[in-house]
C-alpha atoms as a PDB file:
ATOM      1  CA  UNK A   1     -50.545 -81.560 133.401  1.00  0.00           C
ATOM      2  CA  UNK A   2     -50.628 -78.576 135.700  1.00  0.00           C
ATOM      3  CA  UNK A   3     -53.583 -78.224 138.344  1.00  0.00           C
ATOM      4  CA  UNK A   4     -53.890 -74.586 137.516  1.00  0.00           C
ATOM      5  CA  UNK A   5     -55.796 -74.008 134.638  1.00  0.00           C
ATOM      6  CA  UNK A   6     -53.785 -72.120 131.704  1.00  0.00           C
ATOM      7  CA  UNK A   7     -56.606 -71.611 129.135  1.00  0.00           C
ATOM      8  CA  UNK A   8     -58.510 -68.780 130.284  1.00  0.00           C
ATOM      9  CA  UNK A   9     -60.559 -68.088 126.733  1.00  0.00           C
ATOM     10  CA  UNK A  10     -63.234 -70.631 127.958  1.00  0.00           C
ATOM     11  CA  UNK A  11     -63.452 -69.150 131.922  1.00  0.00           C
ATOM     12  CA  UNK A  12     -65.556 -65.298 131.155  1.00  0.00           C
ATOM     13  CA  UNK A  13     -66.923 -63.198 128.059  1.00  0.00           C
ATOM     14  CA  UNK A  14     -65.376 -60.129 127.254  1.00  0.00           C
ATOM     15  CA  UNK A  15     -67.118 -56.905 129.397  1.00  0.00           C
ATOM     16  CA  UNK A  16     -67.881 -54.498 126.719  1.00  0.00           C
ATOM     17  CA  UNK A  17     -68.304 -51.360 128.453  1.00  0.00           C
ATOM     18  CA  UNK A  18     -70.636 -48.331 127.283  1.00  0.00           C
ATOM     19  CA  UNK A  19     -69.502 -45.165 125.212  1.00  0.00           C
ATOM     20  CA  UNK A  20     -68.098 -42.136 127.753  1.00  0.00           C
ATOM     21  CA  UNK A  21     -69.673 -39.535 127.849  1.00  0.00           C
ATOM     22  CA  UNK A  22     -67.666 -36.111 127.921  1.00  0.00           C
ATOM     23  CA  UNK A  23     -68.713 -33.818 130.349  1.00  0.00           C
ATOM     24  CA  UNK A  24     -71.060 -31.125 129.423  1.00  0.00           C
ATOM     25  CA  UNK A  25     -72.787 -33.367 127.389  1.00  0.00           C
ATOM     26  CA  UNK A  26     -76.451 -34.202 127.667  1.00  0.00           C
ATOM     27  CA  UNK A  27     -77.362 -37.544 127.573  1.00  0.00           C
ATOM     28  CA  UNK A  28     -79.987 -38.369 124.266  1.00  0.00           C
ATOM     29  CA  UNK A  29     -82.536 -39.559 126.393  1.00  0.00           C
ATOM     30  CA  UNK A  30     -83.112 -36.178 128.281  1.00  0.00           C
ATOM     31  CA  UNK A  31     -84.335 -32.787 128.157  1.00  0.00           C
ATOM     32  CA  UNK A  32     -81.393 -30.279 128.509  1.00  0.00           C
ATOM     33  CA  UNK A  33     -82.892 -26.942 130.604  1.00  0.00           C
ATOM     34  CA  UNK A  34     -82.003 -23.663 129.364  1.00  0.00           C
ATOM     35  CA  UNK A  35     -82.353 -20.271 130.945  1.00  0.00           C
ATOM     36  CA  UNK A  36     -83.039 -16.628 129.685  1.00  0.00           C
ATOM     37  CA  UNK A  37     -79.556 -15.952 128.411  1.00  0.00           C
ATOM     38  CA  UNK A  38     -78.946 -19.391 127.063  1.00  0.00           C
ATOM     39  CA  UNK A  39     -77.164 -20.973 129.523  1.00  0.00           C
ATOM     40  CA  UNK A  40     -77.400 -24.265 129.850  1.00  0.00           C
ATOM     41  CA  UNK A  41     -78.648 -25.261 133.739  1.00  0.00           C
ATOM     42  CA  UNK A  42     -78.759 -29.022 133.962  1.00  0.00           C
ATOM     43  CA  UNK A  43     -81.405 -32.103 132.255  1.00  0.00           C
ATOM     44  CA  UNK A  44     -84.224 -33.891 133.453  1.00  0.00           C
ATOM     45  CA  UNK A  45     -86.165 -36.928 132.105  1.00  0.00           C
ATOM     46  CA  UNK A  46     -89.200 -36.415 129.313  1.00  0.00           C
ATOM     47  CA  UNK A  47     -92.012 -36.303 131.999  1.00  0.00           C
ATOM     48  CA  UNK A  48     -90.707 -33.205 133.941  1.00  0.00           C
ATOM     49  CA  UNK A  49     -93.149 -30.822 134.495  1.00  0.00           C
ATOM     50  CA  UNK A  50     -92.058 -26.996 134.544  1.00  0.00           C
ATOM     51  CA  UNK A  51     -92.672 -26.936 138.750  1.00  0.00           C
ATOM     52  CA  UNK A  52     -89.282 -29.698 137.716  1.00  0.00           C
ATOM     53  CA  UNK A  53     -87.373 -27.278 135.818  1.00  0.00           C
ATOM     54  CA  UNK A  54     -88.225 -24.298 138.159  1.00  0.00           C
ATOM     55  CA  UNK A  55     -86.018 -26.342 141.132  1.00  0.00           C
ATOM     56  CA  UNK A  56     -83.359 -25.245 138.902  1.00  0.00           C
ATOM     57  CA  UNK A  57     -83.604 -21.439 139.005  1.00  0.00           C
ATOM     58  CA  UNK A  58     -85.595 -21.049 135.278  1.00  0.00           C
ATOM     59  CA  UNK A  59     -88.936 -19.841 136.137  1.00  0.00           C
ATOM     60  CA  UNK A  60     -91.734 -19.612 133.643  1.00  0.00           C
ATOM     61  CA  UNK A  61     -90.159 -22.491 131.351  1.00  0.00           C
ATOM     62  CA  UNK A  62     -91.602 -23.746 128.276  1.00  0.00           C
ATOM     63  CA  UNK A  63     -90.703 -26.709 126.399  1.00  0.00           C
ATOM     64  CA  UNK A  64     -89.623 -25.875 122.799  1.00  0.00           C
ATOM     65  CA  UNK A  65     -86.570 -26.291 120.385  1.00  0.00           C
ATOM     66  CA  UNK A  66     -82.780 -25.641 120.356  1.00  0.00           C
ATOM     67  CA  UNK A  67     -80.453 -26.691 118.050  1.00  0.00           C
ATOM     68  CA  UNK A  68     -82.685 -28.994 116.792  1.00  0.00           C
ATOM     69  CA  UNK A  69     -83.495 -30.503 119.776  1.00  0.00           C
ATOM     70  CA  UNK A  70     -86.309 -30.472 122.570  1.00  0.00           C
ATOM     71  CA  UNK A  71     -85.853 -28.206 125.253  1.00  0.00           C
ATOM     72  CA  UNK A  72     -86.827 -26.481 128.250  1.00  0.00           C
ATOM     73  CA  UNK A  73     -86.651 -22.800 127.596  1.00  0.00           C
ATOM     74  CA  UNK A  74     -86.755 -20.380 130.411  1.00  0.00           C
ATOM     75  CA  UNK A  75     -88.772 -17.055 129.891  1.00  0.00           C
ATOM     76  CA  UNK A  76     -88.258 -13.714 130.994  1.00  0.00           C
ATOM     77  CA  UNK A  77     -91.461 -13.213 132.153  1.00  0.00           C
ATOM     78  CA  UNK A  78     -91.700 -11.498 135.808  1.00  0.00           C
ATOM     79  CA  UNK A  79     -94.435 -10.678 137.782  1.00  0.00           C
ATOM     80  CA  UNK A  80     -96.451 -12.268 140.796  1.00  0.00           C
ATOM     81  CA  UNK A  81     -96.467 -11.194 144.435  1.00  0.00           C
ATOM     82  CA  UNK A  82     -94.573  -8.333 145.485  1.00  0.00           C
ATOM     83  CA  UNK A  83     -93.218  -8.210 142.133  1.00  0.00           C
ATOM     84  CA  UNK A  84     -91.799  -4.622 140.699  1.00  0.00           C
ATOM     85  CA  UNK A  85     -93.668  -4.830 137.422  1.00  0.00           C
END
């Protein structure tokens, strides 16, 4: 009999590791962010608030639908301080 063990089926379970994701792909559990043209800009989590989504350049976003999905949708509204409109 050897002192090193030779059975190793008894020593760990099997690591089964998650799905990969491709990149460019949005994850199911968040909310992709779109802007006026329909570019996708990045995802947050469900409780994002549009002051969230503004960090990433869409101003004036509303949550609505895209492909079937829930989104943040930037609009093309302008106006405020100094504004040319």
């Amino acid at each position: 009999m050897s002192k090193y063990r030779t059975d190793t089926r008894d020593i760990a379970p099997k690591i089964e590791l998650p799905e990969k994701q491709t990149p460019g792909e949005c994850p199911d559990n968040r909310v992709p962010i779109y802007d006026v043209e329909g570019r996708r800009r990045g995802h947050v989590g469900r409780k994002a608030s549009a002051a969230t989504v503004a960090r990433f350049g869409v101003r004036n976003a509303k949550l609505g639908k895209k492909d079937g999905r829930e989104a943040w949708l930037g609009g093309n509204v302008s106006g405020g301080y100094g504004s040319a409109k």
